[in-house]
PDB file of N, CA and C in Angstrom:
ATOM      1  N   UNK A   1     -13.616  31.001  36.827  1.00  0.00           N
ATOM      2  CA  UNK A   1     -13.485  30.851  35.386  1.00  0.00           C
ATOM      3  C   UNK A   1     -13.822  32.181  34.714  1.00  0.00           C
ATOM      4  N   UNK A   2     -13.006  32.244  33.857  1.00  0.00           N
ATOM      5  CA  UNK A   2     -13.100  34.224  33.078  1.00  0.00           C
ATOM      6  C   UNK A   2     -14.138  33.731  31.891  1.00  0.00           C
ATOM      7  N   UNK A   3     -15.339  34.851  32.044  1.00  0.00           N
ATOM      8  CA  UNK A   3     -15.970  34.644  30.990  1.00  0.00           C
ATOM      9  C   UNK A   3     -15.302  34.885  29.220  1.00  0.00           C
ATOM     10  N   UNK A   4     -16.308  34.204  28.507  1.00  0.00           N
ATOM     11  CA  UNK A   4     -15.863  34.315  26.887  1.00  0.00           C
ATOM     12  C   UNK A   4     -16.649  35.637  26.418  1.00  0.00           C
ATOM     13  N   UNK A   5     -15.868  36.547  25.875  1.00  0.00           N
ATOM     14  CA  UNK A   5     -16.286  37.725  24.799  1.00  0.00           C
ATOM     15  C   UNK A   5     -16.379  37.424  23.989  1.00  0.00           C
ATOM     16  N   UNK A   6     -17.628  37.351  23.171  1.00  0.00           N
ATOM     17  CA  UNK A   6     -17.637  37.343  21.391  1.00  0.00           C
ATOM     18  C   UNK A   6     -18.260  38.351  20.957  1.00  0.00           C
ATOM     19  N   UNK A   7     -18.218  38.725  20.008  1.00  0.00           N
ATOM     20  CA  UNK A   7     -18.517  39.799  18.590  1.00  0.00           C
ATOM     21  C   UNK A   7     -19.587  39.527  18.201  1.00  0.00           C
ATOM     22  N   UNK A   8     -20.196  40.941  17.388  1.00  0.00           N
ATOM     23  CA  UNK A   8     -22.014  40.675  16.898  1.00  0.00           C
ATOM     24  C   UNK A   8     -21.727  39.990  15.997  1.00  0.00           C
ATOM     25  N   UNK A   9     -20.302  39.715  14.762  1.00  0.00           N
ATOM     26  CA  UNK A   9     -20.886  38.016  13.841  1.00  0.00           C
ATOM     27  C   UNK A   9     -20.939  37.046  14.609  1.00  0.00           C
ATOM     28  N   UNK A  10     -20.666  36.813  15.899  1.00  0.00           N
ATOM     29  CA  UNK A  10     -20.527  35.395  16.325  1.00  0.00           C
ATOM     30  C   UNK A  10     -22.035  35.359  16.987  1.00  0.00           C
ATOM     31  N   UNK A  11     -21.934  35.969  17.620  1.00  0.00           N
ATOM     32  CA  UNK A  11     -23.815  36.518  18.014  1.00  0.00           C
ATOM     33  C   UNK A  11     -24.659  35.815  17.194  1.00  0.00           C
ATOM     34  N   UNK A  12     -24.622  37.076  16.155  1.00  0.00           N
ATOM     35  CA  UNK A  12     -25.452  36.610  15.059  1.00  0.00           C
ATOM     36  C   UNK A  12     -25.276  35.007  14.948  1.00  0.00           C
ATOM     37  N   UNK A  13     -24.495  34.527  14.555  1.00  0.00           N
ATOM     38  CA  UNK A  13     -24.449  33.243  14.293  1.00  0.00           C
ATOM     39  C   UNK A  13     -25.318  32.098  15.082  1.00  0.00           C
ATOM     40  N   UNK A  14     -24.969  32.060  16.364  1.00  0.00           N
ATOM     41  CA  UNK A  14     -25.766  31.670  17.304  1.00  0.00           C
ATOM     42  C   UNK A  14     -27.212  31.870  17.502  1.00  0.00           C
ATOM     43  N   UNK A  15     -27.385  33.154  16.970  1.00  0.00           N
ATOM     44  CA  UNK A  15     -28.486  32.813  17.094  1.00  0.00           C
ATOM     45  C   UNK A  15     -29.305  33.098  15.863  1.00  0.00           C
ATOM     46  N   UNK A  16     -28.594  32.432  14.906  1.00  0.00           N
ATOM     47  CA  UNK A  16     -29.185  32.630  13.754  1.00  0.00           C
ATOM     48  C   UNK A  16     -30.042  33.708  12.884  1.00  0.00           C
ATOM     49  N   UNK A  17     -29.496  34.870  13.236  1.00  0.00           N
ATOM     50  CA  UNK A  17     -29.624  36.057  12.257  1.00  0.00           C
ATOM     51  C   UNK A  17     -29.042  37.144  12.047  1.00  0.00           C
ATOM     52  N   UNK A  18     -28.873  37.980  11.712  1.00  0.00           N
ATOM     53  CA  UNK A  18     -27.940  38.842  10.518  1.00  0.00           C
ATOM     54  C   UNK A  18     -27.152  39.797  11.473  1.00  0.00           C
ATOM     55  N   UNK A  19     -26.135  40.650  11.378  1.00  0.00           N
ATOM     56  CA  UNK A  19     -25.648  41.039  12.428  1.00  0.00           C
ATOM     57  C   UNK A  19     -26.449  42.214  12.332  1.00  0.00           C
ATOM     58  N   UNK A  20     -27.023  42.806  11.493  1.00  0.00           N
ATOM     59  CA  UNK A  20     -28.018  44.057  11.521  1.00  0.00           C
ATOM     60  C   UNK A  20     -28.769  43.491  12.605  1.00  0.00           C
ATOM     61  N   UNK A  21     -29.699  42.446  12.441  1.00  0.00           N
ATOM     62  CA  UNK A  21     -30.700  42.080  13.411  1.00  0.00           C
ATOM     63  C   UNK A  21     -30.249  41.813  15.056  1.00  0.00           C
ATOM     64  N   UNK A  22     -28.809  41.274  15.008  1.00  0.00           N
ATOM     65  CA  UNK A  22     -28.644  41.598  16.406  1.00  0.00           C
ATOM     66  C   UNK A  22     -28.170  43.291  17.034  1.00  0.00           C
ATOM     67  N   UNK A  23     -28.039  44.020  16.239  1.00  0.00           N
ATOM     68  CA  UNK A  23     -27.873  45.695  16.513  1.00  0.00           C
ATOM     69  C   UNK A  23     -29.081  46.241  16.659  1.00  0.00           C
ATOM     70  N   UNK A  24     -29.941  45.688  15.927  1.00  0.00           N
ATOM     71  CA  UNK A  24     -31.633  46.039  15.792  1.00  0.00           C
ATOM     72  C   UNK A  24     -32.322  45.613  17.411  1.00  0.00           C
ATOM     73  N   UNK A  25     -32.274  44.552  17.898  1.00  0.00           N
ATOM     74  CA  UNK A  25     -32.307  43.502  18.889  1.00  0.00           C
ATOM     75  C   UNK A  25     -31.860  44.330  20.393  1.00  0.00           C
ATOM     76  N   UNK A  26     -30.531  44.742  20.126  1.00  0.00           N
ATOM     77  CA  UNK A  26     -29.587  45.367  21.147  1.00  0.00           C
ATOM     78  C   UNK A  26     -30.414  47.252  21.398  1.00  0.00           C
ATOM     79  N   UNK A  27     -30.910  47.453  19.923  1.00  0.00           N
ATOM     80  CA  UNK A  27     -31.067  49.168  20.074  1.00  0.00           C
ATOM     81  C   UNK A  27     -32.631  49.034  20.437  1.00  0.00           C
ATOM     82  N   UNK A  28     -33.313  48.139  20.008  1.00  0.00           N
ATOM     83  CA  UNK A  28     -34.627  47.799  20.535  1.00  0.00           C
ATOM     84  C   UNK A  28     -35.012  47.499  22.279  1.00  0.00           C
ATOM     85  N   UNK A  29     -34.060  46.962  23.067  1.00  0.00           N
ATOM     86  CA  UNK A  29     -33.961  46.490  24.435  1.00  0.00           C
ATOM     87  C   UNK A  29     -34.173  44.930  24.041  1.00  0.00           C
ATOM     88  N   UNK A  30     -34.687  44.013  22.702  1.00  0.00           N
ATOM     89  CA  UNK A  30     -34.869  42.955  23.523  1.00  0.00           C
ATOM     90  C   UNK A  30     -33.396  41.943  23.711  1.00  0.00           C
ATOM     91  N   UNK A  31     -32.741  42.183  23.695  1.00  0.00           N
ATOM     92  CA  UNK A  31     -31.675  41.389  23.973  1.00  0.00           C
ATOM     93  C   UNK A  31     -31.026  42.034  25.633  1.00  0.00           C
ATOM     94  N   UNK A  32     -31.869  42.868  26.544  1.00  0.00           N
ATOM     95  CA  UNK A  32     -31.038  43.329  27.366  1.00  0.00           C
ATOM     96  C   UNK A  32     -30.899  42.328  28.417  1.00  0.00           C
ATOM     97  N   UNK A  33     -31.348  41.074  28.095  1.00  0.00           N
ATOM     98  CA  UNK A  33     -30.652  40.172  29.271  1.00  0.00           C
ATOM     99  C   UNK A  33     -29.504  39.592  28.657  1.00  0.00           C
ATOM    100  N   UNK A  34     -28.874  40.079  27.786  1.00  0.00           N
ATOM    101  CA  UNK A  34     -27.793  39.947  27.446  1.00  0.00           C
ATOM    102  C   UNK A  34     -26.213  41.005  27.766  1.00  0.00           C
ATOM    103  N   UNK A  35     -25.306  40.045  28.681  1.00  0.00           N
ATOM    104  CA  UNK A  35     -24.488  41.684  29.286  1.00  0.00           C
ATOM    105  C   UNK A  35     -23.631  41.925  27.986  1.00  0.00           C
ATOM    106  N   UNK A  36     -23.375  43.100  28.018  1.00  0.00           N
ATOM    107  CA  UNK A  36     -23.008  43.573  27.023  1.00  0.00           C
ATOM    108  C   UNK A  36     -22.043  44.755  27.176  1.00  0.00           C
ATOM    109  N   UNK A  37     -20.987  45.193  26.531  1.00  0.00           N
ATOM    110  CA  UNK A  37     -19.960  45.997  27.205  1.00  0.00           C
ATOM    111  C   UNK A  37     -18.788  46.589  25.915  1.00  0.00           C
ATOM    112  N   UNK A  38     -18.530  47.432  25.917  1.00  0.00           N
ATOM    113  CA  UNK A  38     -16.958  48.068  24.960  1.00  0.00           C
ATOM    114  C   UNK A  38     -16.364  47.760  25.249  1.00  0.00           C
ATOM    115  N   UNK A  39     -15.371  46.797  24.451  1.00  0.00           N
ATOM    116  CA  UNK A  39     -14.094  46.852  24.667  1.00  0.00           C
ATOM    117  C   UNK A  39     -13.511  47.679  23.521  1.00  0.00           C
ATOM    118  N   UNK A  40     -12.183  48.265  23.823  1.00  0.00           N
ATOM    119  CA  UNK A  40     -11.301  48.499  22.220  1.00  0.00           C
ATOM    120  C   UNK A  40     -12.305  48.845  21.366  1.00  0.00           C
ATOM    121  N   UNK A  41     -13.700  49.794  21.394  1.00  0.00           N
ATOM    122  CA  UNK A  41     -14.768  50.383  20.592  1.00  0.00           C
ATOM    123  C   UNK A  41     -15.451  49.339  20.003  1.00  0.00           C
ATOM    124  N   UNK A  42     -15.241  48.032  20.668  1.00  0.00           N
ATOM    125  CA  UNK A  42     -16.085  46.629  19.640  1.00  0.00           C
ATOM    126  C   UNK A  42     -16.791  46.497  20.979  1.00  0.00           C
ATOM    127  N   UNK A  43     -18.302  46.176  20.759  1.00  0.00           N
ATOM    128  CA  UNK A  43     -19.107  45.740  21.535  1.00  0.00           C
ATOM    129  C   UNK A  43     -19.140  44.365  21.426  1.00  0.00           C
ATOM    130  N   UNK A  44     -19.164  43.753  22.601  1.00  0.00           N
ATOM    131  CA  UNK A  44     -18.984  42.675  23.176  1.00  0.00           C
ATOM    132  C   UNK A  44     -20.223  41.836  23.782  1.00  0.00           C
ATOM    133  N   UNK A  45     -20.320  40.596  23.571  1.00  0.00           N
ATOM    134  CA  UNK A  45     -21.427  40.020  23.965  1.00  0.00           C
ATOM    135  C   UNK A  45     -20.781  38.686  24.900  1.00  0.00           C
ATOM    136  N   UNK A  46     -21.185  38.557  26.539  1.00  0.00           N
ATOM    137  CA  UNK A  46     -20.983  36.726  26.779  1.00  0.00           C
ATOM    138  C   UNK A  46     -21.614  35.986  26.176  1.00  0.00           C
ATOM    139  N   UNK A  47     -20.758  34.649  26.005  1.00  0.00           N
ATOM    140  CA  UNK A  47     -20.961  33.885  25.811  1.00  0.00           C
ATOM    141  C   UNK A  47     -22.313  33.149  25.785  1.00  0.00           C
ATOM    142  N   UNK A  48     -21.675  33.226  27.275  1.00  0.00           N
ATOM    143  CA  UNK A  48     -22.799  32.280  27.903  1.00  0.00           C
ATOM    144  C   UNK A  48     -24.319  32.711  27.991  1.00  0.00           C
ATOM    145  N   UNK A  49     -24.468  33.634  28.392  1.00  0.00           N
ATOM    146  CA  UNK A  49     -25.528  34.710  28.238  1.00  0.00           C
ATOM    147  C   UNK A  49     -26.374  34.225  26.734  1.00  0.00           C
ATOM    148  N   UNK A  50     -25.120  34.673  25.547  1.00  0.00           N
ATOM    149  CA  UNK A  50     -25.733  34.659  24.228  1.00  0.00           C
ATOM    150  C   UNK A  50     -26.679  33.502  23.894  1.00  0.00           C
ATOM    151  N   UNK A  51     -26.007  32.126  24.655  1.00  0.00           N
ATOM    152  CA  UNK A  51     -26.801  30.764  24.405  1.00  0.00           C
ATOM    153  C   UNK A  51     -27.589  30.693  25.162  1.00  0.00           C
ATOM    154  N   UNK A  52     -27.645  31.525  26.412  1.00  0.00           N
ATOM    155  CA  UNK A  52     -28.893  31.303  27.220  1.00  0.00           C
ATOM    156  C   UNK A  52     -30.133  32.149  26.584  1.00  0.00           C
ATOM    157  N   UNK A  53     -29.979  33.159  25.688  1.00  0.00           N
ATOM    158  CA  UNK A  53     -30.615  33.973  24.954  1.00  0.00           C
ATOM    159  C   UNK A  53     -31.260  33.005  23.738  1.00  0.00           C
ATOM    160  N   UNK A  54     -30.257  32.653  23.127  1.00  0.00           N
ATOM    161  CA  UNK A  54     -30.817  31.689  22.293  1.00  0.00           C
ATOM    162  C   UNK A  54     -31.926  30.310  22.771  1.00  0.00           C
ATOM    163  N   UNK A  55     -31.499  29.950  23.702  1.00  0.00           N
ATOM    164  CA  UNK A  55     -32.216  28.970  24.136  1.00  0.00           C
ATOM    165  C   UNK A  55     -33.866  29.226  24.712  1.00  0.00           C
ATOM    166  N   UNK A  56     -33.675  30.487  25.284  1.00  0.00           N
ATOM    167  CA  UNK A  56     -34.953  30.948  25.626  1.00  0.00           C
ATOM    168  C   UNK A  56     -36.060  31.697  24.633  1.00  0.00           C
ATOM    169  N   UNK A  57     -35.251  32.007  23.302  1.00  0.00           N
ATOM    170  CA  UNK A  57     -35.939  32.058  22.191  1.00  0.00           C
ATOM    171  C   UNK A  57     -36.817  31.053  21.789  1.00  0.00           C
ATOM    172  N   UNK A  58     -35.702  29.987  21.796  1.00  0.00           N
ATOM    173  CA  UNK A  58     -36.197  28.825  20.856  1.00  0.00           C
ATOM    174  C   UNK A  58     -37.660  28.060  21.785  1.00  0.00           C
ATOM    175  N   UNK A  59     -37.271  28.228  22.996  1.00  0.00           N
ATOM    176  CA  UNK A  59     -38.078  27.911  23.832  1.00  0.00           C
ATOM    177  C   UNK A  59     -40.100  28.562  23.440  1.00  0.00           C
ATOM    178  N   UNK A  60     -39.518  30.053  22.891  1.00  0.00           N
ATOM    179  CA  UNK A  60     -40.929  30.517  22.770  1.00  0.00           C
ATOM    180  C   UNK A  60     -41.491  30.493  22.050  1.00  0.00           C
ATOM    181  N   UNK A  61     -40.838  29.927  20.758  1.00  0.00           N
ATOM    182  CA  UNK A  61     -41.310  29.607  19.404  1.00  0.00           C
ATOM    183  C   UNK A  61     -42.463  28.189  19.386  1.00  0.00           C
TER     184      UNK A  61
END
């Protein structure tokens, strides 16, 4: 199964905050268990990854 690429608004969305904060997140390291990659000069986030990110947030709250 081919993974899903989404974009820092969809990011953001998921995990509920601003797309600054996921660039902030990304230039900080804490999102680096998130793979992440250029395509076409748009940085790219999985999917799946992104919700496993989210989930382990919510987890620490």
């Amino acid at each position: 199964m081919k993974k899903r690429w989404i974009g820092a608004i969809e990011t953001a969305r998921i995990l509920g905050v601003s797309r600054q904060t996921v660039w902030r997140l990304v230039r900080d390291g804490k999102l680096d268990a998130i793979e992440h990659r250029r395509i076409s000069k748009q940085t790219r986030f999985s999917e799946k990854d992104v919700y496993a990110f989210a989930k382990a947030r919510t987890r620490k709250r």
